[in-house]
Protein backbone atom coordinates (compact mmCIF):
# COMPACT_ATOMS: atom_id res chain seq x y z
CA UNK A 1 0.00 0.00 0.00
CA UNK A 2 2.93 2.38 0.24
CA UNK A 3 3.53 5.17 3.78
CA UNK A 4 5.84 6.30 6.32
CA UNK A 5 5.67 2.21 7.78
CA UNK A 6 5.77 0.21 4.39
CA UNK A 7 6.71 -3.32 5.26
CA UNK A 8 6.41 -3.12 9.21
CA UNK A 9 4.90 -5.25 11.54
CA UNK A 10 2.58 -4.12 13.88
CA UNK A 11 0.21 -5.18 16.61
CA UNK A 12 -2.64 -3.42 17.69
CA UNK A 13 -4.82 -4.45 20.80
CA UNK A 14 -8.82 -3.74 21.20
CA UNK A 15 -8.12 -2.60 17.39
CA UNK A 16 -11.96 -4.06 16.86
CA UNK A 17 -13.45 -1.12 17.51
CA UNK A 18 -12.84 2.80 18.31
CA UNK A 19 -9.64 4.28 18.67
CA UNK A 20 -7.92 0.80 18.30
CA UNK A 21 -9.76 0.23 14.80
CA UNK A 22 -8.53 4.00 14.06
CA UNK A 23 -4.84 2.68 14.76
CA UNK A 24 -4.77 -0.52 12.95
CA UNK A 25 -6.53 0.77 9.67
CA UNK A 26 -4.20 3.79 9.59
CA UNK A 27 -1.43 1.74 10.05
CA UNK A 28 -2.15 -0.31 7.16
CA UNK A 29 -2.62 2.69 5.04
CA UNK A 30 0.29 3.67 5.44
CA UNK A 31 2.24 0.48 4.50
CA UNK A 32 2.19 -2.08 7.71
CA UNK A 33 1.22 -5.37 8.34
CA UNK A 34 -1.21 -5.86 11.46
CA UNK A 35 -2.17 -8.24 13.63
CA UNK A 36 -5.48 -7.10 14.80
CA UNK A 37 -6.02 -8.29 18.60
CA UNK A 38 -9.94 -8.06 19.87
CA UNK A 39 -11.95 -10.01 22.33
CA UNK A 40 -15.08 -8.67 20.87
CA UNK A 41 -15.49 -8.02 24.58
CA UNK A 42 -18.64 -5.54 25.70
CA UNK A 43 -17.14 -2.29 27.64
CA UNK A 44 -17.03 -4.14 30.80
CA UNK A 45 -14.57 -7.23 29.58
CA UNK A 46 -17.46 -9.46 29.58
CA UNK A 47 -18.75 -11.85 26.51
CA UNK A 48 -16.63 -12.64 23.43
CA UNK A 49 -16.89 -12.37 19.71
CA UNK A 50 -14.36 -12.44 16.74
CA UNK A 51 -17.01 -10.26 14.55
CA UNK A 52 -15.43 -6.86 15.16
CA UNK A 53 -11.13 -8.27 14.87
CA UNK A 54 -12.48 -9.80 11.69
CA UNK A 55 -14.35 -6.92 10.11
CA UNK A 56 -11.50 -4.76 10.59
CA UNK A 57 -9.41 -7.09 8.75
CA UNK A 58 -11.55 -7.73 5.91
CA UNK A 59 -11.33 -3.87 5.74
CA UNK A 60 -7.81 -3.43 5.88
CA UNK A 61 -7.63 -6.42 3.13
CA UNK A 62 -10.28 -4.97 0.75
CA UNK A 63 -8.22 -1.41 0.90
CA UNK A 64 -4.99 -3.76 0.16
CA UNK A 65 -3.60 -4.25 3.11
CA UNK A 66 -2.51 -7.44 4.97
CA UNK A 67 -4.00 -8.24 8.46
CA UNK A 68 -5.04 -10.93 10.69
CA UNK A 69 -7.03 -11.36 13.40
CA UNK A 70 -6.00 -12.67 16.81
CA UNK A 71 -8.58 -12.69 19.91
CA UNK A 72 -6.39 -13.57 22.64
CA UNK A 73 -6.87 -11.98 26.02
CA UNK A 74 -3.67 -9.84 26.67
CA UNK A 75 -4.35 -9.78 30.34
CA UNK A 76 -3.51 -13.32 30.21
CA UNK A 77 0.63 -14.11 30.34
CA UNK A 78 0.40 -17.35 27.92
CA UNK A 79 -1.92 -15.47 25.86
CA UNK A 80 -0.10 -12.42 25.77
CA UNK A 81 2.83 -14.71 24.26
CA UNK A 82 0.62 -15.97 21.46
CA UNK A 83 -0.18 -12.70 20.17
CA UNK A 84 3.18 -11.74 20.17
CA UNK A 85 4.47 -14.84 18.32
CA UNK A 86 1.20 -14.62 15.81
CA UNK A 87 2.62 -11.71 14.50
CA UNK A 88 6.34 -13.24 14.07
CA UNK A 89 5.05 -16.45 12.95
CA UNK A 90 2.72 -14.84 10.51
CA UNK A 91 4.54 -11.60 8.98
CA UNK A 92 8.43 -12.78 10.20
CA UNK A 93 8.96 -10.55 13.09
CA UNK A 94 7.28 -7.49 15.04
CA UNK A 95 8.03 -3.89 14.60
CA UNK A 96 5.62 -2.24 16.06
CA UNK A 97 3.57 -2.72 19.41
CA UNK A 98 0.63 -0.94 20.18
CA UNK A 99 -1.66 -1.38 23.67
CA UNK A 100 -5.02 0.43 23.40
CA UNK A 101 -7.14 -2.67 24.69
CA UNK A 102 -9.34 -1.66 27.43
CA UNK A 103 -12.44 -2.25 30.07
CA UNK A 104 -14.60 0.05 32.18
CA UNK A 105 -15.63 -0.94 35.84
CA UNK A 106 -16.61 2.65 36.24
CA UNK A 107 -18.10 3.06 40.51
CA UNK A 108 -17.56 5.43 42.82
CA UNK A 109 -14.80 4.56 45.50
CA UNK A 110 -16.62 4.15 48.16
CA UNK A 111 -19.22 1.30 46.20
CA UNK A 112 -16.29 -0.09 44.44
CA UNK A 113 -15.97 -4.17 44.87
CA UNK A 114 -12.84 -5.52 44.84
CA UNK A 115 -13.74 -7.56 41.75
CA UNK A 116 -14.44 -4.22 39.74
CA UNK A 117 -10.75 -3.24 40.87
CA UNK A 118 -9.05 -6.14 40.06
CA UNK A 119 -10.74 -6.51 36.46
CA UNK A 120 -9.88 -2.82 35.64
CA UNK A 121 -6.39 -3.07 36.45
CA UNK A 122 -6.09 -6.36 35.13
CA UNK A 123 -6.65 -5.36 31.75
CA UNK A 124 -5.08 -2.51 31.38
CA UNK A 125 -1.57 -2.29 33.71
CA UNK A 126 -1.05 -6.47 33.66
CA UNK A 127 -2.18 -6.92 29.90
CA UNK A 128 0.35 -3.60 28.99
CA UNK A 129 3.02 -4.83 31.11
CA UNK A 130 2.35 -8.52 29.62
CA UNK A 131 2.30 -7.83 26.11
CA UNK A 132 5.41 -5.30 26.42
CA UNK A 133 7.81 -8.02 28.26
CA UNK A 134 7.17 -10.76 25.16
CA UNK A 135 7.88 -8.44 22.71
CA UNK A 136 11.14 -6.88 24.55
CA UNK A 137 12.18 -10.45 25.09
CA UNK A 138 11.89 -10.77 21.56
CA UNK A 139 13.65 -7.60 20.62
CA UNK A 140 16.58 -8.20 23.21
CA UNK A 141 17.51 -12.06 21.72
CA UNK A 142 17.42 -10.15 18.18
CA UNK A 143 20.04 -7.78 19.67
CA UNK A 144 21.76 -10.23 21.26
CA UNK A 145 22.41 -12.05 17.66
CA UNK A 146 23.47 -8.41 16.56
CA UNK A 147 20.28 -7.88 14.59
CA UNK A 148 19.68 -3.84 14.85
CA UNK A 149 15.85 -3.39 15.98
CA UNK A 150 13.86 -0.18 14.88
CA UNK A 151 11.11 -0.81 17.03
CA UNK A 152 7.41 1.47 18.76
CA UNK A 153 5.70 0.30 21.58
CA UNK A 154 2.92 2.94 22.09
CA UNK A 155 0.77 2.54 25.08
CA UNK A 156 -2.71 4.19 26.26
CA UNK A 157 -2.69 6.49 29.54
CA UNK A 158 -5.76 8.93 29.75
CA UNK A 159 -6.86 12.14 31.26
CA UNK A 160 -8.25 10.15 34.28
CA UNK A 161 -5.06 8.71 35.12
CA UNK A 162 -2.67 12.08 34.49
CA UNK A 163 -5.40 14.54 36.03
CA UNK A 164 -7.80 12.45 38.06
CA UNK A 165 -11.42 11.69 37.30
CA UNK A 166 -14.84 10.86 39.77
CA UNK A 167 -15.60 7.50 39.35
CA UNK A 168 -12.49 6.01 38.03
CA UNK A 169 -10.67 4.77 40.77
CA UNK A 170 -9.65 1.85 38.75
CA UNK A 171 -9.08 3.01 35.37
CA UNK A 172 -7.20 5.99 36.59
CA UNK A 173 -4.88 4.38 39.00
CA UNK A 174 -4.57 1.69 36.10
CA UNK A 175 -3.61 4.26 33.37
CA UNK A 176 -1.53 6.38 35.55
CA UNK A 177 0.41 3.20 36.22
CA UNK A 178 0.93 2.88 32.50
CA UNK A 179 2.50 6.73 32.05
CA UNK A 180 5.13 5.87 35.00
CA UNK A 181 5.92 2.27 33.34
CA UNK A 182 6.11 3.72 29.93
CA UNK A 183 8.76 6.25 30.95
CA UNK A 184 10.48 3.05 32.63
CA UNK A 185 10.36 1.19 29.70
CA UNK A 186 11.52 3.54 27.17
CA UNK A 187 15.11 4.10 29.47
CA UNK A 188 15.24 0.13 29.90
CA UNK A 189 14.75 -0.65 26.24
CA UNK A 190 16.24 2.14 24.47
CA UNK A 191 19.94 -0.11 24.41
CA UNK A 192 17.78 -2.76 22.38
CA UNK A 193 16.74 -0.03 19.92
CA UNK A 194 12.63 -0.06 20.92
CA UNK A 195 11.20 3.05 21.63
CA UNK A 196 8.39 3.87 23.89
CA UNK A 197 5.99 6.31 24.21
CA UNK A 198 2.17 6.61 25.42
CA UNK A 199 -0.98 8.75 24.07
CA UNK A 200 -3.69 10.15 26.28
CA UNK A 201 -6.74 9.80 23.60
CA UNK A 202 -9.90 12.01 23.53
CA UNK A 203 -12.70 10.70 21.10
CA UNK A 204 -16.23 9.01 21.23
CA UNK A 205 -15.83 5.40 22.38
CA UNK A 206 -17.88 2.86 23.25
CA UNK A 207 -16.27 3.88 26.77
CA UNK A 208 -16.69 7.76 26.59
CA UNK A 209 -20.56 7.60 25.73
CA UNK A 210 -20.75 4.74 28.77
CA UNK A 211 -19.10 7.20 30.82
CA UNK A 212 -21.33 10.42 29.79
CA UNK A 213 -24.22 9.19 27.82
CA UNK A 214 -25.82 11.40 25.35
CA UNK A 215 -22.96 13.86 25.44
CA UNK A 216 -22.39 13.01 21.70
CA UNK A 217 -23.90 16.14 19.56
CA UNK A 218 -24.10 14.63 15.91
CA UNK A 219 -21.47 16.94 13.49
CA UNK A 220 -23.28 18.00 10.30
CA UNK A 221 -22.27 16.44 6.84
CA UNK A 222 -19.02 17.88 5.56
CA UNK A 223 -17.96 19.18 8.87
CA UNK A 224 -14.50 18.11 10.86
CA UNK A 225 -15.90 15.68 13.55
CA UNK A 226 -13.94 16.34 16.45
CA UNK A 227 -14.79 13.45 18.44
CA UNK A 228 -14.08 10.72 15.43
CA UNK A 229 -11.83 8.12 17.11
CA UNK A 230 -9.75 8.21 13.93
CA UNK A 231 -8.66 11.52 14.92
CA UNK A 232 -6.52 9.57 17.03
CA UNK A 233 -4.43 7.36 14.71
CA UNK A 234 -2.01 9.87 12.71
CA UNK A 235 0.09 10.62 15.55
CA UNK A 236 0.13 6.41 16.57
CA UNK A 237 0.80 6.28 12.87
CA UNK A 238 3.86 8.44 13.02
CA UNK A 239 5.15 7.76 16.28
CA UNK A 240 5.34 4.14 14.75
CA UNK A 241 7.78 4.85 11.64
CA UNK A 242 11.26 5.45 11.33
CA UNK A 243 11.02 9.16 11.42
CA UNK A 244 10.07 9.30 15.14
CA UNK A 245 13.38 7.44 16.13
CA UNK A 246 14.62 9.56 18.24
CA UNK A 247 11.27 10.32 20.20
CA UNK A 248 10.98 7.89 23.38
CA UNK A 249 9.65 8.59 27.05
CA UNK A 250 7.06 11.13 26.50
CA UNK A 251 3.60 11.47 26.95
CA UNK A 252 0.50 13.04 23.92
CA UNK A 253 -2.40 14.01 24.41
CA UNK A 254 -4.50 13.85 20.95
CA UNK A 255 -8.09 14.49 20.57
CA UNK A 256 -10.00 16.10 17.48
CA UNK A 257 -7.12 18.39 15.54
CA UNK A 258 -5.14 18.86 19.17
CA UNK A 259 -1.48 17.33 20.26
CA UNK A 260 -0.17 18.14 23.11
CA UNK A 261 3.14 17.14 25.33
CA UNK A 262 2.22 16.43 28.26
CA UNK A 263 5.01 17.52 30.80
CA UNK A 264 4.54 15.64 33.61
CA UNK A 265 5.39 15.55 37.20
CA UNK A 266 8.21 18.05 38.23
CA UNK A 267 9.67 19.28 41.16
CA UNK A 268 7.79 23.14 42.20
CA UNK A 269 8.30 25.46 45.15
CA UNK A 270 10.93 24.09 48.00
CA UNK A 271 11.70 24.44 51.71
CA UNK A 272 14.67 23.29 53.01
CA UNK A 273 16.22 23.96 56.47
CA UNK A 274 19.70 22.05 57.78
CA UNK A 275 17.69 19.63 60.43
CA UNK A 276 14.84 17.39 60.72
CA UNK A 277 11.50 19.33 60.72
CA UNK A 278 9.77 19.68 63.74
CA UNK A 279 5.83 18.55 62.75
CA UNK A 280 4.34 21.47 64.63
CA UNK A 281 6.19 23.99 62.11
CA UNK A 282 5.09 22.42 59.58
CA UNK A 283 1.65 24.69 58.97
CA UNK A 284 2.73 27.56 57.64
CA UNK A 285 5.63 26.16 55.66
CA UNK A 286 3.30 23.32 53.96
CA UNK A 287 0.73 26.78 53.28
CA UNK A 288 3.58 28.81 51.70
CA UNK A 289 4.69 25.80 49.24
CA UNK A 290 1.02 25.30 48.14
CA UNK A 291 0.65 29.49 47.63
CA UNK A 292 3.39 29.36 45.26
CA UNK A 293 2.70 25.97 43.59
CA UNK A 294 0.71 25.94 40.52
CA UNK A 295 -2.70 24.16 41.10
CA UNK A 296 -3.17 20.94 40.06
CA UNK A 297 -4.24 20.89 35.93
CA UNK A 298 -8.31 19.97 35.17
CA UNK A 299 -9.35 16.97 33.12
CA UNK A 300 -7.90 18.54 30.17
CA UNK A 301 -4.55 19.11 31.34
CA UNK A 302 -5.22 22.90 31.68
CA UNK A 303 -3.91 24.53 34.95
CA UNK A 304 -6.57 26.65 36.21
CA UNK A 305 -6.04 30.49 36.21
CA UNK A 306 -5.86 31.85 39.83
C-alpha cells in the first residue's frame, strides 16, 4: 500500500473497535502489516466475539492491506505470548507494538468491589506490562544475535489517570500506572533499539458515551468531527515509523485536531532547612509551598487560572 511504515509489523490491541480500529486501519494505510487483537469483549470485559477483529481485517484487506485477526486476552501471560508470536510467525517478526485494549468498571470509590478493581487493572496495567515483556524479550535475543531493531511500543494512559477523574478509581490508578511504566520502559529498552511512548486519547468510544451518555452532539455532513476516534491514529501512525526514532519517554495528548506534550510531574516550590523538621512547624511552611505551587491541571490538562 505504500507510507511512512511500508513493510512493518505491527500489533494493535482492542483494534476491533474505536480508537484501536482508528490505529490498525491507519497503520495499514500507510504500508504495515497488522495483527489485529480483539476479544469482541462488551465495555465491561465481559462476553466474546471475533465479529469486530475480523471486520476490521476484511477492511484493511479490501483497501490492500494485509492483516489478521487474533482474539487472545492480553491480560492473560500465555496469551499475551501468542499474540506476540502470531505476529512473528505470521509476517516474520514485530516492529511495532501498540496497547489500546481496554475495560470500564466505572463506581464510585466508596461502592467499588474488589472484583471491579481487580478486572480494571487487570486489563489494562497487567495486559500492557504482559504484552510489552514478550515483545522486549523478543527484541533483546534479536540484539543479542546483533540484529539492529527499529522498534514502537505505544501505550494508552488517559486524562483520568494524568489529572484524576470521579468515578475512576480503577481506570485511573490503572492508566496512571501505565504513564510511570512507559517512561520506565523507554530508558530500559532504548539499548535494544525499541522506543516507547504513550498517548492520552480524547474521542467518542464505546467507553466515553458509557461514561457520559448522550454527550455526543451529531457533526453535520461535511464538517471536521472532532470526536471521530480516527482523529486519534495519525500521531500512533507516526510515532510508529522510522522518522520518530529519536522520540521515546514522552507522553501526547491527541483528541479532534489537538497534540499536546504532556510535561509531567516536576519538582515546584521548596523548603529546606539544615535539620529534621519539627511537625508542629510544619503549617505555615506546607501553606507557603502550596501558595506558590501551581494548582493541580483539570481533566484537560489545563492549569486553572488563579
Amino acid at each position: 500500500m505504500g507510507g511512512i511504515n511500508e513493510g512493518r509489523i505491527a500489533i494493535v490491541t482492542g483494534a476491533g473497535r474505536g480508537i484501536g480500529r482508528g490505529h490498525a486501519l491507519g497503520l495499514a494505510r500507510q504500508g504495515a502489516r497488522v495483527v489485529v487483537n480483539d476479544l469482541g469483549a462488551e465495555v465491561d470485559g465481559e462476553g466474546r466475539s471475533e465479529g469486530p477483529a475480523g471486520e476490521v481485517v476484511d477492511l484493511i484487506r479490501a483497501e490492500g492491506g494485509q492483516a489478521v485477526a487474533n482474539g487472545d486476552d492480553v491480560s492473560d501471560w500465555e496469551g499475551a505470548g501468542r499474540l506476540v508470536h502470531s505476529a512473528i510467525d505470521t509476517f516474520g517478526g514485530l516492529d511495532i507494538l501498540v496497547n489500546n485494549a481496554g475495560i470500564l468498571r466505572d463506581r464510585m470509590l466508596v461502592n467499588m468491589s474488589i472484583d471491579e478493581w481487580d478486572a480494571v487493572i487487570r486489563v489494562h496495567l497487567r495486559g500492557t506490562f504482559a504484552t510489552v515483556r514478550w515483545a522486549a524479550e523478543y527484541w533483546r535475543e534479536r540484539a543479542k544475535q546483533g540484529v539492529a531493531n527499529d522498534a514502537r511500543i505505544i501505550n494508552t494512559t488517559s486524562a483520568a489517570g494524568m489529572y484524576g477523574n470521579v468515578g475512576q478509581a480503577n481506570y485511573g490508578a490503572a492508566k496512571a500506572g501505565i504513564a510511570g511504566f512507559t517512561l520506565i520502559a523507554a530508558t530500559e529498552l532504548a539499548r535494544y533499539g525499541v522506543t516507547v511512548n504513550a498517548i492520552n486519547p480524547g474521542a467518542r468510544t464505546r467507553m466515553t458515551e458509557q461514561a457520559k451518555p448522550g454527550s455526543y452532539v451529531p457533526v453535520p455532513p461535511g464538517q471536521f468531527d472532532f470526536s471521530d476516534p480516527e482523529n486519534v491514529a495519525p500521531l500512533v501512525v507516526w510515532l510508529s515509523c522510522p522518522e520518530a526514532a529519536h522520540v521515546t519517554g514522552r507522553v501526547f495528548s491527541v483528541r479532534g485536531g489537538q497534540i499536546s506534550v504532556a510535561e509531567g510531574w516536576h519538582a515546584g516550590p521548596l523548603a529546606e532547612k539544615d535539620e529534621r523538621w519539627d511537625p508542629a512547624e510544619l503549617g505555615p511552611i506546607v501553606d507557603d509551598l502550596l501558595e506558590r505551587a501551581a494548582p493541580n491541571a483539570d481533566l484537560f490538562g489545563a492549569i486553572p487560572s488563579a
